[in-house]
PDB file of N, CA and C in Angstrom:
ATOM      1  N   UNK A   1     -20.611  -3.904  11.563  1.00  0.00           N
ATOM      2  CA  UNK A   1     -20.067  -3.024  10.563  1.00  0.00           C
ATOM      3  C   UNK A   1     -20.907  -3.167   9.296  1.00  0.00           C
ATOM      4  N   UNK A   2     -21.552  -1.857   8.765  1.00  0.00           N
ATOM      5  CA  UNK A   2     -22.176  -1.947   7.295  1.00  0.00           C
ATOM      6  C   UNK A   2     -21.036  -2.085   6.481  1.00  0.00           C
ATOM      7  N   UNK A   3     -21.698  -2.670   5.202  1.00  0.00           N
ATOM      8  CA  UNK A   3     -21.332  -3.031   3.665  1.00  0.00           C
ATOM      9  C   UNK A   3     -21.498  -1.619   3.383  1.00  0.00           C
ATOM     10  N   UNK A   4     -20.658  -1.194   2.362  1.00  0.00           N
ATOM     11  CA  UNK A   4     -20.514   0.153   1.825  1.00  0.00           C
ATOM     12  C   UNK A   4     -21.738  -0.098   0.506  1.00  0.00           C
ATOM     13  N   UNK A   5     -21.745   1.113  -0.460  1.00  0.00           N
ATOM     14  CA  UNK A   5     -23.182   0.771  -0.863  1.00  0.00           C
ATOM     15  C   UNK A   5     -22.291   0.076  -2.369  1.00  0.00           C
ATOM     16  N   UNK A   6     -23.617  -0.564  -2.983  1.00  0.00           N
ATOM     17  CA  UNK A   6     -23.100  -1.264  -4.338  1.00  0.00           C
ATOM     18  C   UNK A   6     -22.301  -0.636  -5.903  1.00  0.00           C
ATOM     19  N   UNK A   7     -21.446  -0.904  -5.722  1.00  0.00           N
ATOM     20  CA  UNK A   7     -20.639  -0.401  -7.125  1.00  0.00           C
ATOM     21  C   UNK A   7     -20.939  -1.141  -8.385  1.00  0.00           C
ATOM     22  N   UNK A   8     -20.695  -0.918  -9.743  1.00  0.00           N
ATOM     23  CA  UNK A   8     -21.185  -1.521 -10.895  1.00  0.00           C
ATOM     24  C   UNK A   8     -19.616  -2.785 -11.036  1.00  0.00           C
ATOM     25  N   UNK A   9     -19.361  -3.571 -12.089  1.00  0.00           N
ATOM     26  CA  UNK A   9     -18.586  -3.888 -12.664  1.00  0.00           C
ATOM     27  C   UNK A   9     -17.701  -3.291 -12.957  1.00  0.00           C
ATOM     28  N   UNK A  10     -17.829  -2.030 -13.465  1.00  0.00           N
ATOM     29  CA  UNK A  10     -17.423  -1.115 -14.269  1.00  0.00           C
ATOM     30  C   UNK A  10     -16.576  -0.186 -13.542  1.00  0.00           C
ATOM     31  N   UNK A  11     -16.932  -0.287 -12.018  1.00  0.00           N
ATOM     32  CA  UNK A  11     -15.853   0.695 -11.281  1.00  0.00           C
ATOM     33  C   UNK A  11     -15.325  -0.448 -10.939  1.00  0.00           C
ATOM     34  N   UNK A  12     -15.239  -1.576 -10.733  1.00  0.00           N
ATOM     35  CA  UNK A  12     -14.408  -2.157 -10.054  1.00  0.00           C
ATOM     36  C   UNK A  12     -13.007  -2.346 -10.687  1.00  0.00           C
ATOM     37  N   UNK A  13     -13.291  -2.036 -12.222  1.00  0.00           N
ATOM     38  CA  UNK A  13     -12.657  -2.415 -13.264  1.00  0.00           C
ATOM     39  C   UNK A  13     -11.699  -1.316 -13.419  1.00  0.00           C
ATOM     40  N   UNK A  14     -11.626   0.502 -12.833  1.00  0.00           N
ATOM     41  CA  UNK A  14     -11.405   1.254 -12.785  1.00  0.00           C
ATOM     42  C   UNK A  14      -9.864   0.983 -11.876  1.00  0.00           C
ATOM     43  N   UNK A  15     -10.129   0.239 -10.585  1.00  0.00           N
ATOM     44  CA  UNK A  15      -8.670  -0.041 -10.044  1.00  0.00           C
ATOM     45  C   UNK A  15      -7.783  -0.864 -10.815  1.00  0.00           C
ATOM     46  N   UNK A  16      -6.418  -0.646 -10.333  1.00  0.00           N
ATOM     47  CA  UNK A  16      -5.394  -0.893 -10.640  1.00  0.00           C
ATOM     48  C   UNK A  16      -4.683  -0.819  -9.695  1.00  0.00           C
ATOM     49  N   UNK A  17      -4.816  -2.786  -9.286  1.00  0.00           N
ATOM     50  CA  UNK A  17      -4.364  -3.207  -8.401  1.00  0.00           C
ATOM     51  C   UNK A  17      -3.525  -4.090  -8.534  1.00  0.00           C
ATOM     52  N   UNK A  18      -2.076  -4.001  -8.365  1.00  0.00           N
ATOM     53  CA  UNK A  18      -0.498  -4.355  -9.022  1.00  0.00           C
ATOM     54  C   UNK A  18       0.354  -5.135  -7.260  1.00  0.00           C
ATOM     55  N   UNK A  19       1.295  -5.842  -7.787  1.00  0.00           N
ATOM     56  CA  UNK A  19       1.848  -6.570  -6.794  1.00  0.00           C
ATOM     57  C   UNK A  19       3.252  -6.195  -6.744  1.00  0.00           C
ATOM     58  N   UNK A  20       3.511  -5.609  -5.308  1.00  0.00           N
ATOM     59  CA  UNK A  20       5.207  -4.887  -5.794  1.00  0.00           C
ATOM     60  C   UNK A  20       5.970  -5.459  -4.610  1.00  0.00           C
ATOM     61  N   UNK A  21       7.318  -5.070  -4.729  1.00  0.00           N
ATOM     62  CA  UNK A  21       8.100  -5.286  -3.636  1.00  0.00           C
ATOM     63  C   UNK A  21       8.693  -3.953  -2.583  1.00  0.00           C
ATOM     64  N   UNK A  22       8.547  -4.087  -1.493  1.00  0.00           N
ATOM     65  CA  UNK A  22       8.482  -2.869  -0.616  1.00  0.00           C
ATOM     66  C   UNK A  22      10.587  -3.080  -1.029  1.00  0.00           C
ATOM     67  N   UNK A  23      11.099  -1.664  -1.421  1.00  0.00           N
ATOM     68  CA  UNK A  23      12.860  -1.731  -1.305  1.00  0.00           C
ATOM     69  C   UNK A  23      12.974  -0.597  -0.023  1.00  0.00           C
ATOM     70  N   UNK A  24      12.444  -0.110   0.404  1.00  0.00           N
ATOM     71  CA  UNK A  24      13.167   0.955   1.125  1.00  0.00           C
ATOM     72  C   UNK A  24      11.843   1.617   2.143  1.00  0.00           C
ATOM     73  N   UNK A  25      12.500   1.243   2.902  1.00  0.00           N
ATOM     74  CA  UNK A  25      11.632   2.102   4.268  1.00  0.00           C
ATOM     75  C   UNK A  25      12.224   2.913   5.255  1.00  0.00           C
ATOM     76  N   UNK A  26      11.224   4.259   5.521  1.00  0.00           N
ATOM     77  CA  UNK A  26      11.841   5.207   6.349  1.00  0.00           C
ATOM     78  C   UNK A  26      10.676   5.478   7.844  1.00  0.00           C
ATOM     79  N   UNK A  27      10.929   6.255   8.573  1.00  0.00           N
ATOM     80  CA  UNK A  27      10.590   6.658   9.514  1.00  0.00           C
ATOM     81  C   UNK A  27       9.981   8.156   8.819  1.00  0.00           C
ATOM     82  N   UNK A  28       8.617   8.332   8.756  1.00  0.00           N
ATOM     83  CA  UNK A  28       7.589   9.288   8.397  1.00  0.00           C
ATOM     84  C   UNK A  28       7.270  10.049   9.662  1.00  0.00           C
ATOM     85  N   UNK A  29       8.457  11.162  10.147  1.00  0.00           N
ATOM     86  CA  UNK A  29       8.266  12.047  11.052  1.00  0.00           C
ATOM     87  C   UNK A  29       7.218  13.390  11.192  1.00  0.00           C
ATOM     88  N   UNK A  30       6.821  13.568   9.784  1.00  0.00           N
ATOM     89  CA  UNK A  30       6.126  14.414   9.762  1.00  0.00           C
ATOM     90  C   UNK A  30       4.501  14.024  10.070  1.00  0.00           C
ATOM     91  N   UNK A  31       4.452  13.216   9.555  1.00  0.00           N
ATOM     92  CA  UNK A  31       2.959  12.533   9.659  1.00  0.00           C
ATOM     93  C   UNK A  31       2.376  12.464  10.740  1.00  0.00           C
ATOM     94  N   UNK A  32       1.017  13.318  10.453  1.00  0.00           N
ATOM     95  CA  UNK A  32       0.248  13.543  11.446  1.00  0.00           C
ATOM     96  C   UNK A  32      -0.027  11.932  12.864  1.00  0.00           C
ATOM     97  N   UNK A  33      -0.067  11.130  12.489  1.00  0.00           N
ATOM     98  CA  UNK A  33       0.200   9.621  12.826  1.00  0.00           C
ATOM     99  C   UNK A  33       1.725   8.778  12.276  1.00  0.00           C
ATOM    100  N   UNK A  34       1.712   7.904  13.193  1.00  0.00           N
ATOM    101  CA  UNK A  34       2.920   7.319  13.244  1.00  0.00           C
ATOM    102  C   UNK A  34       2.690   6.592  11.612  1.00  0.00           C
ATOM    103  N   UNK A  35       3.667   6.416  11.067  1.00  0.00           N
ATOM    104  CA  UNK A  35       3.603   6.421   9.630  1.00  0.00           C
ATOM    105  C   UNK A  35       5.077   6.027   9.094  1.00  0.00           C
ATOM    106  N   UNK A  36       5.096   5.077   8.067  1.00  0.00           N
ATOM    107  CA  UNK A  36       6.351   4.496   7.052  1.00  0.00           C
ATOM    108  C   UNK A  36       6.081   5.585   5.627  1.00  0.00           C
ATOM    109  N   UNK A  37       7.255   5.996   5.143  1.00  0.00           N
ATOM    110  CA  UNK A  37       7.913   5.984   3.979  1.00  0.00           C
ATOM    111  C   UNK A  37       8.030   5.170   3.358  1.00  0.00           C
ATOM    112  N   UNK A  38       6.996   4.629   2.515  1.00  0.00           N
ATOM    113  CA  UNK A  38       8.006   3.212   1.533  1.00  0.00           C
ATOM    114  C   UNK A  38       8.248   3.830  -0.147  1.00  0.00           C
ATOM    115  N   UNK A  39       8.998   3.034  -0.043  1.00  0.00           N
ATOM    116  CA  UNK A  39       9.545   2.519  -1.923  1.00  0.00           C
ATOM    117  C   UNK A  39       9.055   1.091  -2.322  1.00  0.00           C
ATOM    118  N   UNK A  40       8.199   0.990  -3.540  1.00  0.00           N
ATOM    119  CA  UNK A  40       7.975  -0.129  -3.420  1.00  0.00           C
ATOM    120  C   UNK A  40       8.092  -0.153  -5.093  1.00  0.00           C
ATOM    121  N   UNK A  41       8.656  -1.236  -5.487  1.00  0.00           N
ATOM    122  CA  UNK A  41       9.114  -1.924  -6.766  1.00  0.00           C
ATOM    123  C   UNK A  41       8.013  -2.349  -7.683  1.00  0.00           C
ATOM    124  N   UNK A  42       7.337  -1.999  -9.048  1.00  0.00           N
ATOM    125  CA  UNK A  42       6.054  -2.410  -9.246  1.00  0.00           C
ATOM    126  C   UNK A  42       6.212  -3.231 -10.550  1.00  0.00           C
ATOM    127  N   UNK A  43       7.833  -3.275 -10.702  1.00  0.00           N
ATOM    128  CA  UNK A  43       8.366  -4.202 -12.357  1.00  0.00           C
ATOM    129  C   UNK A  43       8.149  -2.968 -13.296  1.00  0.00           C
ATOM    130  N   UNK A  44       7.461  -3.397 -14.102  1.00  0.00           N
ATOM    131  CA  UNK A  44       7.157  -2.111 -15.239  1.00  0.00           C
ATOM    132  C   UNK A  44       6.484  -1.320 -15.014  1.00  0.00           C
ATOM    133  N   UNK A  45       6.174  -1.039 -14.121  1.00  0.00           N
ATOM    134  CA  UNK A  45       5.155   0.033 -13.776  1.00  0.00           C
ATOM    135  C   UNK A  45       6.412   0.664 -12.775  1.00  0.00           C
ATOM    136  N   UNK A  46       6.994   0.770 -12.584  1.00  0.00           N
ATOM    137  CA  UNK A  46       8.100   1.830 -11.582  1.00  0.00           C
ATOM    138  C   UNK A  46       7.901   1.580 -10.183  1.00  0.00           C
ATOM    139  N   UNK A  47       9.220   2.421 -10.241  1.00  0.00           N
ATOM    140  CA  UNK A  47       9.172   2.714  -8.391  1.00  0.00           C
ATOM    141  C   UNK A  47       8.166   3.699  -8.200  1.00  0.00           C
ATOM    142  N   UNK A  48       7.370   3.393  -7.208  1.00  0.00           N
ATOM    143  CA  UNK A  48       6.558   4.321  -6.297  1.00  0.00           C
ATOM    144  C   UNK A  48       7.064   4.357  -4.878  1.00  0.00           C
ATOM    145  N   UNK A  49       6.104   5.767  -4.157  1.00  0.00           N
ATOM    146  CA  UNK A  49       6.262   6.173  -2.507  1.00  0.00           C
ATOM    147  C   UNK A  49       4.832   6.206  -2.372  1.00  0.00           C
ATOM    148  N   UNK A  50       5.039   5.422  -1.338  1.00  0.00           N
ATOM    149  CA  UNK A  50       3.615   5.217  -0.675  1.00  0.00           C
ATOM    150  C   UNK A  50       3.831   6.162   1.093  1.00  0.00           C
ATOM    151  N   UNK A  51       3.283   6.484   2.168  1.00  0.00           N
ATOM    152  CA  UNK A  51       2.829   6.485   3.299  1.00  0.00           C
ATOM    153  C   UNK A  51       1.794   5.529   3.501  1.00  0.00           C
ATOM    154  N   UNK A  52       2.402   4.781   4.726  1.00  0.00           N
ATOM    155  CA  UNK A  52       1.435   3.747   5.643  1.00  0.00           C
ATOM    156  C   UNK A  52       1.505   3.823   6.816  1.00  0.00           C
ATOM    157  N   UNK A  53       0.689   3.887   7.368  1.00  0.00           N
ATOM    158  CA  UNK A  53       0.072   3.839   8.488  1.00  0.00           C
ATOM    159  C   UNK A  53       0.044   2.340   9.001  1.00  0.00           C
ATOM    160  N   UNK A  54       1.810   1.666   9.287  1.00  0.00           N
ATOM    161  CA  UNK A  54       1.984  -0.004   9.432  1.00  0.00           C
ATOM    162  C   UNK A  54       2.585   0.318  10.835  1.00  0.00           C
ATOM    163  N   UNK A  55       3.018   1.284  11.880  1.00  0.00           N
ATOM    164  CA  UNK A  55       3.912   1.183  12.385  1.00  0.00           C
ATOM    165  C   UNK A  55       3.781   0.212  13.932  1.00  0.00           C
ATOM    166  N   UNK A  56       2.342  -0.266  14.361  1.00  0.00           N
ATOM    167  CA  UNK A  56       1.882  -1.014  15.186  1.00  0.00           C
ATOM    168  C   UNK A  56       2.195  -2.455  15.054  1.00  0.00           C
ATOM    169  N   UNK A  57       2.235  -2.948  13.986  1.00  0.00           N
ATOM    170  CA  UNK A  57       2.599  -4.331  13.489  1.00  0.00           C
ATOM    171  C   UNK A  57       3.925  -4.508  12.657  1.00  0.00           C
ATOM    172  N   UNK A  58       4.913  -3.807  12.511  1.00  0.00           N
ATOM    173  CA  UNK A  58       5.472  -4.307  11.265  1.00  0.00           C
ATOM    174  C   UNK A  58       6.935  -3.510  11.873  1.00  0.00           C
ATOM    175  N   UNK A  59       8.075  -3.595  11.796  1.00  0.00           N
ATOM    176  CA  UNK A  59       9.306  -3.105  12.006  1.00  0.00           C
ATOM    177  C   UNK A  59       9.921  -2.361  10.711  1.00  0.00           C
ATOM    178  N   UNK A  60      10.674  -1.668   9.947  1.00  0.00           N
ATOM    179  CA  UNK A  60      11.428  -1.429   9.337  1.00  0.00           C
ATOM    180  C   UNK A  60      12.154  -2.362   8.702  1.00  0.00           C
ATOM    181  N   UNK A  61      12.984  -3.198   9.506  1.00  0.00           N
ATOM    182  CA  UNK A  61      13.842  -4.409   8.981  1.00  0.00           C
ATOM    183  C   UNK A  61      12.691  -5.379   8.637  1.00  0.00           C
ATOM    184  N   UNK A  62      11.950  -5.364   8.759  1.00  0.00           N
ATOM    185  CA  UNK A  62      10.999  -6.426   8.124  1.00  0.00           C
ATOM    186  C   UNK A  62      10.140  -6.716   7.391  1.00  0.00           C
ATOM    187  N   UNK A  63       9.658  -5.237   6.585  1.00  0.00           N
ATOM    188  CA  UNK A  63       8.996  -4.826   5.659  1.00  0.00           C
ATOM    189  C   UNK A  63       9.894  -4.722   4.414  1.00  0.00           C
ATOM    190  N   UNK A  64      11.377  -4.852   4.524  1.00  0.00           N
ATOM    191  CA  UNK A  64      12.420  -4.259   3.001  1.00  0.00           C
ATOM    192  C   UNK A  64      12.372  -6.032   2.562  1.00  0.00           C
ATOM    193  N   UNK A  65      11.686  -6.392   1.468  1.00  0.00           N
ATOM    194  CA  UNK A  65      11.926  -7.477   0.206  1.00  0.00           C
ATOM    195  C   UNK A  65      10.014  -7.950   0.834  1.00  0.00           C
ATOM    196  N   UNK A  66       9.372  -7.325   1.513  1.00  0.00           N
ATOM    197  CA  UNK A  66       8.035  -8.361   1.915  1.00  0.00           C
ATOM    198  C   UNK A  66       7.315  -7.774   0.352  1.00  0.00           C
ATOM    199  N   UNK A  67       6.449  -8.675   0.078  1.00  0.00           N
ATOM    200  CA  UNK A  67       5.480  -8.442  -1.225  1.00  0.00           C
ATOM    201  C   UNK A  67       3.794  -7.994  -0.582  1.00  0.00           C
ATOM    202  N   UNK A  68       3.890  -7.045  -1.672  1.00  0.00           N
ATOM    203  CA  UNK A  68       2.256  -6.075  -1.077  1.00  0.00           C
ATOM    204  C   UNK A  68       1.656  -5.956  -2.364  1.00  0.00           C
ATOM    205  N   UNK A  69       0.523  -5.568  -2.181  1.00  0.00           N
ATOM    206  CA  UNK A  69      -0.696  -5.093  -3.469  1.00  0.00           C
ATOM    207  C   UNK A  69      -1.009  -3.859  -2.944  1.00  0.00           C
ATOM    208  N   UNK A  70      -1.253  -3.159  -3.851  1.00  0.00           N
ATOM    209  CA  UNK A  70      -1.361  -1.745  -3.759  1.00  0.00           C
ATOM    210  C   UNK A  70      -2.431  -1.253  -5.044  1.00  0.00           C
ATOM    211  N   UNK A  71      -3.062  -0.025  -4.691  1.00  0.00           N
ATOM    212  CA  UNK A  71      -3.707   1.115  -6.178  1.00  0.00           C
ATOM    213  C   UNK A  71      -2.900   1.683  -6.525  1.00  0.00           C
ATOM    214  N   UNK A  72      -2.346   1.470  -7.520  1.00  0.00           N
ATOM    215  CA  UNK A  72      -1.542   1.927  -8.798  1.00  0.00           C
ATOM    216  C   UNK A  72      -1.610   3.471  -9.222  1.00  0.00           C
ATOM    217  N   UNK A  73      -3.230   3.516  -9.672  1.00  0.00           N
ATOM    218  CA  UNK A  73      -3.849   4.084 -10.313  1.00  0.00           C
ATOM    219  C   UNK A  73      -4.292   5.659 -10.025  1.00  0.00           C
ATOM    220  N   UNK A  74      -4.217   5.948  -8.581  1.00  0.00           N
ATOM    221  CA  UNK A  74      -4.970   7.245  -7.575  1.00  0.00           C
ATOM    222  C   UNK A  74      -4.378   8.188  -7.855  1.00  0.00           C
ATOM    223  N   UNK A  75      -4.273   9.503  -7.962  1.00  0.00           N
ATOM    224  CA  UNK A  75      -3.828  10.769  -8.090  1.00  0.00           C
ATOM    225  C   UNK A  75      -2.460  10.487  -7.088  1.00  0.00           C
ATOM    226  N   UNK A  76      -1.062  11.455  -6.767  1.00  0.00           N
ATOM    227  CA  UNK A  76      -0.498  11.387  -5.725  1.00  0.00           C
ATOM    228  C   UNK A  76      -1.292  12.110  -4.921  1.00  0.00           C
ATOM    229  N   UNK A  77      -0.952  12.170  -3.725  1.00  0.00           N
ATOM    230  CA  UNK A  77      -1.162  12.488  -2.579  1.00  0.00           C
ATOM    231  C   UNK A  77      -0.789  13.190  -1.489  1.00  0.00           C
ATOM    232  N   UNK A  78      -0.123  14.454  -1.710  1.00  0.00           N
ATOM    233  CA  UNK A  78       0.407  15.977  -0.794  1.00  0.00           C
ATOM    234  C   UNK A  78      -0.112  14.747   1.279  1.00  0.00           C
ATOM    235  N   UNK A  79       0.925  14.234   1.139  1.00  0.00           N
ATOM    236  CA  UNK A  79       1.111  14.232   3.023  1.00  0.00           C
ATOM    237  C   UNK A  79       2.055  14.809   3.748  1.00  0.00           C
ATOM    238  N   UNK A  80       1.687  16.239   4.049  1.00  0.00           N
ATOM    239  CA  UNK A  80       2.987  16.882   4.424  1.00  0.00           C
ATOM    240  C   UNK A  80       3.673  17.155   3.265  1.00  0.00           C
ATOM    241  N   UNK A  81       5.385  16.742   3.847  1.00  0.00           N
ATOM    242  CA  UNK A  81       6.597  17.325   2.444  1.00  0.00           C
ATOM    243  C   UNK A  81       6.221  16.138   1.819  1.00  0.00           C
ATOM    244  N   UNK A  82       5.849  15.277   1.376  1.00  0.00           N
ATOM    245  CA  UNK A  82       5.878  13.776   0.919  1.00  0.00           C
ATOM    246  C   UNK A  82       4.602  13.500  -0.353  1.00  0.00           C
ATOM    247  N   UNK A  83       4.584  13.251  -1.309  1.00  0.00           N
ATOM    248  CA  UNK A  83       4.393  12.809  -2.232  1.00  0.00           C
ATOM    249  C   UNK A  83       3.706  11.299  -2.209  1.00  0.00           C
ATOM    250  N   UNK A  84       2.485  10.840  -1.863  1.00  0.00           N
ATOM    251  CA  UNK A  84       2.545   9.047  -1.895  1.00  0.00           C
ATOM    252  C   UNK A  84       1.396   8.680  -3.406  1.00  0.00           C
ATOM    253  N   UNK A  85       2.302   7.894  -4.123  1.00  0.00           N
ATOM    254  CA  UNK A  85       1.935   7.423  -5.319  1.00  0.00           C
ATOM    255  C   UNK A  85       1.091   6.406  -5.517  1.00  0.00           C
ATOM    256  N   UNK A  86       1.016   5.746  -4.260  1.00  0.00           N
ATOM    257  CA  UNK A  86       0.244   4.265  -4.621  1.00  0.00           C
ATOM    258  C   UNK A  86      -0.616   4.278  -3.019  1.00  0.00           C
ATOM    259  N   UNK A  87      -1.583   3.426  -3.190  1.00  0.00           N
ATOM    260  CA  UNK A  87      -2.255   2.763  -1.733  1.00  0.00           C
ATOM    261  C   UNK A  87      -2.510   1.999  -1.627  1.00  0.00           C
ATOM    262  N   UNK A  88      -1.367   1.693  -0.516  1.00  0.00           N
ATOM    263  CA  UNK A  88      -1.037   0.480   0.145  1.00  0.00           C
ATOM    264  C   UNK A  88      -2.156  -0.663   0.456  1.00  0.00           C
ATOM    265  N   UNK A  89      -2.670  -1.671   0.336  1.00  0.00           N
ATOM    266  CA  UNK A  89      -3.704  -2.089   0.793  1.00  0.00           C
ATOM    267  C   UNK A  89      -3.305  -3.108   2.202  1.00  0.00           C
ATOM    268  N   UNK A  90      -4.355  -3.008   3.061  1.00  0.00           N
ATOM    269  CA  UNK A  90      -4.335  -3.728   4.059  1.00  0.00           C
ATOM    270  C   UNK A  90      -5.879  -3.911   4.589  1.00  0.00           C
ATOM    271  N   UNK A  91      -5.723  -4.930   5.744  1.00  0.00           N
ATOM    272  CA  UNK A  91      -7.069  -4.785   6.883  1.00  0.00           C
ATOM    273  C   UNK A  91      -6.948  -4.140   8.013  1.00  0.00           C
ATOM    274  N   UNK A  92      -7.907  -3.368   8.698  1.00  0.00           N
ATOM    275  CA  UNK A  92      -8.018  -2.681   9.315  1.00  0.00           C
ATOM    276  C   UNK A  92      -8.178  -4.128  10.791  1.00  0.00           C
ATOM    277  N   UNK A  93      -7.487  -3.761  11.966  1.00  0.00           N
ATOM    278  CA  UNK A  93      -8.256  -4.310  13.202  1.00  0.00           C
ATOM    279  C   UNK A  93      -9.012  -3.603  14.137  1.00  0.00           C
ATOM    280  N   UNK A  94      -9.623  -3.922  15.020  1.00  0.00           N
ATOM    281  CA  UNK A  94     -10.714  -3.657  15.525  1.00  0.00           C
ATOM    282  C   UNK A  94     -11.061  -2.448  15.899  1.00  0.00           C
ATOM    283  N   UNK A  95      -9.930  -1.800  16.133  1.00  0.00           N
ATOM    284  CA  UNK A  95      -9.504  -0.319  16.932  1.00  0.00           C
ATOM    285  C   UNK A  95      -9.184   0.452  15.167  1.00  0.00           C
ATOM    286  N   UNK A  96      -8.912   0.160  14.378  1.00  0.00           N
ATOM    287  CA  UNK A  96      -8.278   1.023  13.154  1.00  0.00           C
ATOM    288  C   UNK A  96      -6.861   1.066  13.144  1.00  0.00           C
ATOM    289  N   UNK A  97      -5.947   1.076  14.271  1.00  0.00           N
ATOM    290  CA  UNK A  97      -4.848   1.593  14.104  1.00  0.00           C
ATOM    291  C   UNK A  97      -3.810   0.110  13.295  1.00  0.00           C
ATOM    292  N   UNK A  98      -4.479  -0.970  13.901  1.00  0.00           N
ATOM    293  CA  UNK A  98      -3.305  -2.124  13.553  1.00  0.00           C
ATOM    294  C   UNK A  98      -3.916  -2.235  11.898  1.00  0.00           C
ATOM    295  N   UNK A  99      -2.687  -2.388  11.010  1.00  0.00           N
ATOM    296  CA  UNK A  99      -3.483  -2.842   9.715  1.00  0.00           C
ATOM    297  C   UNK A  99      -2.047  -4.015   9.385  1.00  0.00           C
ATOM    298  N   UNK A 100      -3.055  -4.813   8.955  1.00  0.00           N
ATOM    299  CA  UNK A 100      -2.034  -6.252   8.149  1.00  0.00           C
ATOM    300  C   UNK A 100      -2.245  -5.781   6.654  1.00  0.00           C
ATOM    301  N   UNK A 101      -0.701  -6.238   6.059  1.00  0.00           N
ATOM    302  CA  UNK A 101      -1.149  -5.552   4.946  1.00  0.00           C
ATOM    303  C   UNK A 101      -1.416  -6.645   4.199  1.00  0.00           C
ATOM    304  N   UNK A 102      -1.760  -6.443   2.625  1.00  0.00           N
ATOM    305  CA  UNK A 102      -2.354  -7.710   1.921  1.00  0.00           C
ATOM    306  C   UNK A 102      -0.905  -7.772   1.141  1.00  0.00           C
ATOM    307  N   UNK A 103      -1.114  -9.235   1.066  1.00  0.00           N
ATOM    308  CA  UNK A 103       0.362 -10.045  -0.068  1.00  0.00           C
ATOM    309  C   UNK A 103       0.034 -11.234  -0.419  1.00  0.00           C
ATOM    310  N   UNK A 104       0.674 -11.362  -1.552  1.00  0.00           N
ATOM    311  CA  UNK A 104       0.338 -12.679  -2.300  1.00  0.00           C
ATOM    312  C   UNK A 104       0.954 -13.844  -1.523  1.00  0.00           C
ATOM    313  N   UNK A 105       0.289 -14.907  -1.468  1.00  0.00           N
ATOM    314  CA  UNK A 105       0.601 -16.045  -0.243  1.00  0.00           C
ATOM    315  C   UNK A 105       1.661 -16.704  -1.023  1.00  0.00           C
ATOM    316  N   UNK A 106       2.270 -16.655  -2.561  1.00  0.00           N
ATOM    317  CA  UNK A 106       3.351 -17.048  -3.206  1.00  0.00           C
ATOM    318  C   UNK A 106       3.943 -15.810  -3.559  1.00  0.00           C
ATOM    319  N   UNK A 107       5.441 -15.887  -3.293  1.00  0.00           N
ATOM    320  CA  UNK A 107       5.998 -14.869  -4.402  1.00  0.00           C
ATOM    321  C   UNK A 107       5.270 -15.059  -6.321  1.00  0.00           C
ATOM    322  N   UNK A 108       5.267 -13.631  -6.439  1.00  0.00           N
ATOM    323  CA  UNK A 108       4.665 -13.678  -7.508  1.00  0.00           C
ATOM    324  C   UNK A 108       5.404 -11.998  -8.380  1.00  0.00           C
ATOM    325  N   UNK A 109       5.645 -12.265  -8.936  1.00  0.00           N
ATOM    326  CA  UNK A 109       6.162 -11.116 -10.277  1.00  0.00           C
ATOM    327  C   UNK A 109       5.644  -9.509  -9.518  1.00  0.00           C
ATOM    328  N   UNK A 110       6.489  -8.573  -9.903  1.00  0.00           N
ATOM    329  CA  UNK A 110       6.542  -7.349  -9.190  1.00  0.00           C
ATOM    330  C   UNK A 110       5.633  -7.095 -10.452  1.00  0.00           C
ATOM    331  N   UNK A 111       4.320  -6.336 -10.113  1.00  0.00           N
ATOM    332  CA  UNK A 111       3.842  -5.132 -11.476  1.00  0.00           C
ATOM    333  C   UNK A 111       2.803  -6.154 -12.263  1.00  0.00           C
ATOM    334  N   UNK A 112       2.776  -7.469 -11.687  1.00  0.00           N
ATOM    335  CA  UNK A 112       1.343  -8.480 -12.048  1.00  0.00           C
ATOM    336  C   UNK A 112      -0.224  -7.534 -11.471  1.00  0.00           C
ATOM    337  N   UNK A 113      -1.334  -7.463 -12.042  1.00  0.00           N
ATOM    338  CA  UNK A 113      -2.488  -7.780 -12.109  1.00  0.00           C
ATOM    339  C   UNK A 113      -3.146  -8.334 -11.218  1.00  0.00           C
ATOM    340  N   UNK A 114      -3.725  -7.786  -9.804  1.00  0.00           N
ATOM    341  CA  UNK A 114      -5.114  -8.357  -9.370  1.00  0.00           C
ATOM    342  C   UNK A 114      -6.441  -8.479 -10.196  1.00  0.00           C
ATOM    343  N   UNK A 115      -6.981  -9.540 -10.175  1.00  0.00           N
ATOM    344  CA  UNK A 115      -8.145 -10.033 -11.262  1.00  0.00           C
ATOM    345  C   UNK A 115      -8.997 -10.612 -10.264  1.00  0.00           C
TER     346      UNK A 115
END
């Protein structure tokens, strides 16, 4: 797999990448791929709706209180009837479809700062 090409400081500095708590997950029927509805808690920065593409690894009941990092910052996002405010971050596995998502290995404050 190639390295994507080199970015400055200066874009990296452009994300806004925040630590929230997933409250509410649905079943994303419309989505072209099997796909979650979330709500995720960002402290002062609000509730957002994300779409993810988790449904290979992760259950419903087991994603409501888990902690994620997400882009804050991106335009929304027209998926279907659905609106998604933030992106979700995860890793991709080998095939694309499984993604683990990223979380802080301590609970840590909803709406904190990746640095």
């Amino acid at each position: 797999m190639s390295i994507k090409p080199e970015i400055s400081w200066a874009d990296f500095e452009k994300l806004d990448i925040r630590s929230g708590t997933i409250i509410s997950v649905n079943d994303f029927e419309k989505a072209r791929n099997p796909s979650y509805q979330l709500e995720i808690d960002f402290g002062d920065v609000g509730i957002r709706k994300s779409a993810a593409q988790i449904t290979t690894l992760y259950n419903k009941e087991d994603l409501v209180g888990k902690q994620i990092l997400a882009v804050v910052n991106f335009p929304k996002k027209q998926i279907a009837n659905f609106f998604s405010e933030c992106l979700v971050l995860g890793v991709y596995g080998d095939d694309h479809k499984d993604v683990t998502l990223l979380s802080p290995s301590l609970p840590v404050k909803n709406g904190l700062q990746v640095g």
